[in-house]
C-alpha atoms as a PDB file:
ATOM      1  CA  UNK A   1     -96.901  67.371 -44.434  1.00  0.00           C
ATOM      2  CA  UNK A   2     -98.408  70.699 -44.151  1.00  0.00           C
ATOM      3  CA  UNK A   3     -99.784  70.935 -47.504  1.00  0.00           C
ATOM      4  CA  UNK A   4    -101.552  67.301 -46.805  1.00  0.00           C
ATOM      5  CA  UNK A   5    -102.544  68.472 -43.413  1.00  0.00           C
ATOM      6  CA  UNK A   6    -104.698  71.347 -45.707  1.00  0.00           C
ATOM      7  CA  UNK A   7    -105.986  69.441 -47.752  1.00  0.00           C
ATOM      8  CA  UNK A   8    -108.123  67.017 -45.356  1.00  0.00           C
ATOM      9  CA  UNK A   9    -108.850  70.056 -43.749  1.00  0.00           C
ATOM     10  CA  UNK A  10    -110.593  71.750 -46.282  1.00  0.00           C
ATOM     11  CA  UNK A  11    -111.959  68.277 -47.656  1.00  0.00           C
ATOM     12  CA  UNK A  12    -113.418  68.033 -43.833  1.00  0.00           C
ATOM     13  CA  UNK A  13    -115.128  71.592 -44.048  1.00  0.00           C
ATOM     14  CA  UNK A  14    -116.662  70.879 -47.977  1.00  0.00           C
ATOM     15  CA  UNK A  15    -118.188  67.641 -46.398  1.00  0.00           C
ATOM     16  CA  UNK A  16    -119.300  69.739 -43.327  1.00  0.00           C
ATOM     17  CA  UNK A  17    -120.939  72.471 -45.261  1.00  0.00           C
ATOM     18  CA  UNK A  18    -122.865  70.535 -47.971  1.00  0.00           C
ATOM     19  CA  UNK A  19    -123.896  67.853 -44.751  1.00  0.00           C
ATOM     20  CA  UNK A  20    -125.949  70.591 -43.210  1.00  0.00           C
ATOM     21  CA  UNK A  21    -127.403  72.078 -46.027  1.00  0.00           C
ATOM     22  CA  UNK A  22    -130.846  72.143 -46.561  1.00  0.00           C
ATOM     23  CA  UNK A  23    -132.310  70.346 -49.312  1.00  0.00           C
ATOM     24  CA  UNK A  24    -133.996  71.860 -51.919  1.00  0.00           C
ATOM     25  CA  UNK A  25    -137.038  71.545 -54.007  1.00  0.00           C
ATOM     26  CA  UNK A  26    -138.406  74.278 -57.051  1.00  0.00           C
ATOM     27  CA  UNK A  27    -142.154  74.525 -57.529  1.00  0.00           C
ATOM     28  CA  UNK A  28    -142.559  76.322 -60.244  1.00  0.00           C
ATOM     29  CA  UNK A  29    -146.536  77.933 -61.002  1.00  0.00           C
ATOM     30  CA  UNK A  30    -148.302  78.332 -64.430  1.00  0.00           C
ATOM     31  CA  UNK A  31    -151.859  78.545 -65.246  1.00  0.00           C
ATOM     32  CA  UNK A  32    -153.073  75.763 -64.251  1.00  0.00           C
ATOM     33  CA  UNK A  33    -150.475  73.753 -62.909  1.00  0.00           C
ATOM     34  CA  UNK A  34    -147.535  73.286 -60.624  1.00  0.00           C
ATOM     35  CA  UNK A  35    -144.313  71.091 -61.157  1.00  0.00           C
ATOM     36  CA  UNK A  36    -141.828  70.088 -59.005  1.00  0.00           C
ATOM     37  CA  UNK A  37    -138.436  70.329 -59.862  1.00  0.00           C
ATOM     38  CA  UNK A  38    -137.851  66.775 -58.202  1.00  0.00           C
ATOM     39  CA  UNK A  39    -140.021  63.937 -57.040  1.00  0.00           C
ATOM     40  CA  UNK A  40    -138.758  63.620 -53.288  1.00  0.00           C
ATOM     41  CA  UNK A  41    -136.651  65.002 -50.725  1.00  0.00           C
ATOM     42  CA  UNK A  42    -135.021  64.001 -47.603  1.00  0.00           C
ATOM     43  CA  UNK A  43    -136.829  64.916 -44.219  1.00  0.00           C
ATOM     44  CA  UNK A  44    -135.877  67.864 -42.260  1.00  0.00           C
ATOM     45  CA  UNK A  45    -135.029  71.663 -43.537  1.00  0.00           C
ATOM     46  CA  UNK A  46    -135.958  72.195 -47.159  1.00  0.00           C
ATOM     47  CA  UNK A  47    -136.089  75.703 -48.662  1.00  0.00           C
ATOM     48  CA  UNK A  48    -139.491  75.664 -50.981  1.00  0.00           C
ATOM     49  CA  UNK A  49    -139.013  77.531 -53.937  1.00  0.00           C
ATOM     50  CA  UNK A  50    -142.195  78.991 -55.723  1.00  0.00           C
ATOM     51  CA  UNK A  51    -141.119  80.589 -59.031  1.00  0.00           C
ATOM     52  CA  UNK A  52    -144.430  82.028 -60.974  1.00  0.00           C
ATOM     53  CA  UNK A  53    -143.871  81.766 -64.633  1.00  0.00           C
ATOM     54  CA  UNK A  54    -147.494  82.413 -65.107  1.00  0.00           C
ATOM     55  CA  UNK A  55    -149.905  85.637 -65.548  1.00  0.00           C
ATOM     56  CA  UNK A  56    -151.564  85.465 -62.582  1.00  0.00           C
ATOM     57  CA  UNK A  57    -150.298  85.937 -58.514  1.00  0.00           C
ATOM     58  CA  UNK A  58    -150.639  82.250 -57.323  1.00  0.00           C
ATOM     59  CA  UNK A  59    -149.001  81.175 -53.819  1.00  0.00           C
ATOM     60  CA  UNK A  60    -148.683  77.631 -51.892  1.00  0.00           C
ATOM     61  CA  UNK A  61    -150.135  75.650 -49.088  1.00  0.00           C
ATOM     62  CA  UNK A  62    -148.030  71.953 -48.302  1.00  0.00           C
ATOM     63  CA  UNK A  63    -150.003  70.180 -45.976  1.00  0.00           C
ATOM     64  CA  UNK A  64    -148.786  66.383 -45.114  1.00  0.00           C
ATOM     65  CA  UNK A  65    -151.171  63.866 -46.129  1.00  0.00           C
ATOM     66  CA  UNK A  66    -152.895  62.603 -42.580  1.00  0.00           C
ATOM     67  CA  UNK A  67    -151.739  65.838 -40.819  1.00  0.00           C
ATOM     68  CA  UNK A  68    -153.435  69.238 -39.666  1.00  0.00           C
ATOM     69  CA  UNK A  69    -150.499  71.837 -39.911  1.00  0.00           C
ATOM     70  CA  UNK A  70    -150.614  73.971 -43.169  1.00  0.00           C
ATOM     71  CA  UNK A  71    -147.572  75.564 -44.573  1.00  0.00           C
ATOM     72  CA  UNK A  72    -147.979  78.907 -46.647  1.00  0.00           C
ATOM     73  CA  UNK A  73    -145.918  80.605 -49.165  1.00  0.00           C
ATOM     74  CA  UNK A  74    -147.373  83.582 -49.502  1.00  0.00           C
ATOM     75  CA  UNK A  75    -148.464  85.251 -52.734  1.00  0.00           C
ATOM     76  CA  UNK A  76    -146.321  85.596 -55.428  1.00  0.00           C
ATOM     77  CA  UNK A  77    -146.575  87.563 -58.955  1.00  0.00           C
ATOM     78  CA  UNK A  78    -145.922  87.006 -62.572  1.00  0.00           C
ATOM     79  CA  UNK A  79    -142.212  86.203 -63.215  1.00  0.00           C
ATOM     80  CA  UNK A  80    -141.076  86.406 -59.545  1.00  0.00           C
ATOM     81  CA  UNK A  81    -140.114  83.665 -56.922  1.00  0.00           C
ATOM     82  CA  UNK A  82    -140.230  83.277 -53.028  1.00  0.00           C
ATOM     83  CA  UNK A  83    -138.284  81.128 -50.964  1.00  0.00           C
ATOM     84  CA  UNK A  84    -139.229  79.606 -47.691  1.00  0.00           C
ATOM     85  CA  UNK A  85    -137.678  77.517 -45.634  1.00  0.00           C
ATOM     86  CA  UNK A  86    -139.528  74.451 -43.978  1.00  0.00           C
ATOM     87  CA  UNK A  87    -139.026  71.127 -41.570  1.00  0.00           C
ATOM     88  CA  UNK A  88    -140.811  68.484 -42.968  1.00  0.00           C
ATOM     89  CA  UNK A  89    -141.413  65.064 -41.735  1.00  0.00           C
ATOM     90  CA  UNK A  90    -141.444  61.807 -43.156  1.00  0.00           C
ATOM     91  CA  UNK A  91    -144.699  61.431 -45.405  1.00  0.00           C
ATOM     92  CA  UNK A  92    -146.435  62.755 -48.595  1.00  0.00           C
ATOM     93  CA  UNK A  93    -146.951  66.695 -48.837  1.00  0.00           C
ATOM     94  CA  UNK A  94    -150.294  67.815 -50.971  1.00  0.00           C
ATOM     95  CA  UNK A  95    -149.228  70.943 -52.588  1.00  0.00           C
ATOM     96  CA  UNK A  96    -151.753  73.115 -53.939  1.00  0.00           C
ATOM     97  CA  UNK A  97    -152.308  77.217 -55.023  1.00  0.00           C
ATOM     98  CA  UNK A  98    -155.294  78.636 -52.854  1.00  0.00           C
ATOM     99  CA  UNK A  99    -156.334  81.231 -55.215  1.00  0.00           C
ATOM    100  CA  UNK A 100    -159.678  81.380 -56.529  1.00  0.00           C
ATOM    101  CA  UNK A 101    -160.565  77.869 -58.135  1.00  0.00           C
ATOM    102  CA  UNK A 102    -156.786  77.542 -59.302  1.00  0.00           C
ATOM    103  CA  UNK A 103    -156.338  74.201 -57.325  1.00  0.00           C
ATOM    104  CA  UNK A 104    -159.920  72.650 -58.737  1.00  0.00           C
ATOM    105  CA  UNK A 105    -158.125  73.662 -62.438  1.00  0.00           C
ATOM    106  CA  UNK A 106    -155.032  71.737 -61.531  1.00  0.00           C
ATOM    107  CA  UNK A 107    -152.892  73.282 -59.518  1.00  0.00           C
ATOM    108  CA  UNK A 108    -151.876  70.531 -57.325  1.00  0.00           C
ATOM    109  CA  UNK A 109    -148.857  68.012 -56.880  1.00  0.00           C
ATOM    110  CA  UNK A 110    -148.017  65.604 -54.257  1.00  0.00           C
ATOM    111  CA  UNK A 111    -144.028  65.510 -52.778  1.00  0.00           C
ATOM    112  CA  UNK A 112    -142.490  62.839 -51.019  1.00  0.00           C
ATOM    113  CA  UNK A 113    -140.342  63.237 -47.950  1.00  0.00           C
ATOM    114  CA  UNK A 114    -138.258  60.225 -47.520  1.00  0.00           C
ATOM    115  CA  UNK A 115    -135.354  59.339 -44.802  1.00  0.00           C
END
């Protein structure tokens, strides 16, 4: 009885744990473009990962299509990553590297934040 007694315990705390999680989405940088390492994510926290597996520093902006506020991950160099860790809203995110003229070459993707 014990034993079983553990067992939903600890089945209770997994569930718990992965339930608050944030979700996760990779952005990884190269001259000139940026890919997503998934198409969508659910609304609230999300931890942003830039990796930069190009030559050049590049950083981030998100910025919800129809919205003012700008999210920034700062600048990042050659073969290094930063994490940040958002709230985002239901909608579609423009993602896009502010340095120089790196967006007008291609630097841009679009994320969805679903339910």
């Amino acid at each position: 009885m014990i034993r079983g007694a553990l067992l939903a315990v600890t089945a209770v705390a997994v569930f718990t744990a992965h339930a608050s999680s944030p979700a996760r989405v990779g952005v990884g940088a190269t001259e000139f473009h940026l890919m997503l390492s998934r198409a969508s994510v659910k609304a609230g926290q999300v931890v942003v990962q830039l990796q930069n597996d190009g030559q050049d520093p590049h950083d981030l902006r998100l910025r919800r299509i129809g919205g003012t506020r700008i999210y920034s991950i700062p600048l990042t160099g050659p073969g290094r990553h930063t994490d940040v860790k958002l709230k985002l809203l239901l909608g579609k995110y423009r993602l896009w590297c502010s340095v120089a003229n790196h967006a007008q070459l291609g630097m841009r993707a679009v994320l969805r934040v679903r339910r």
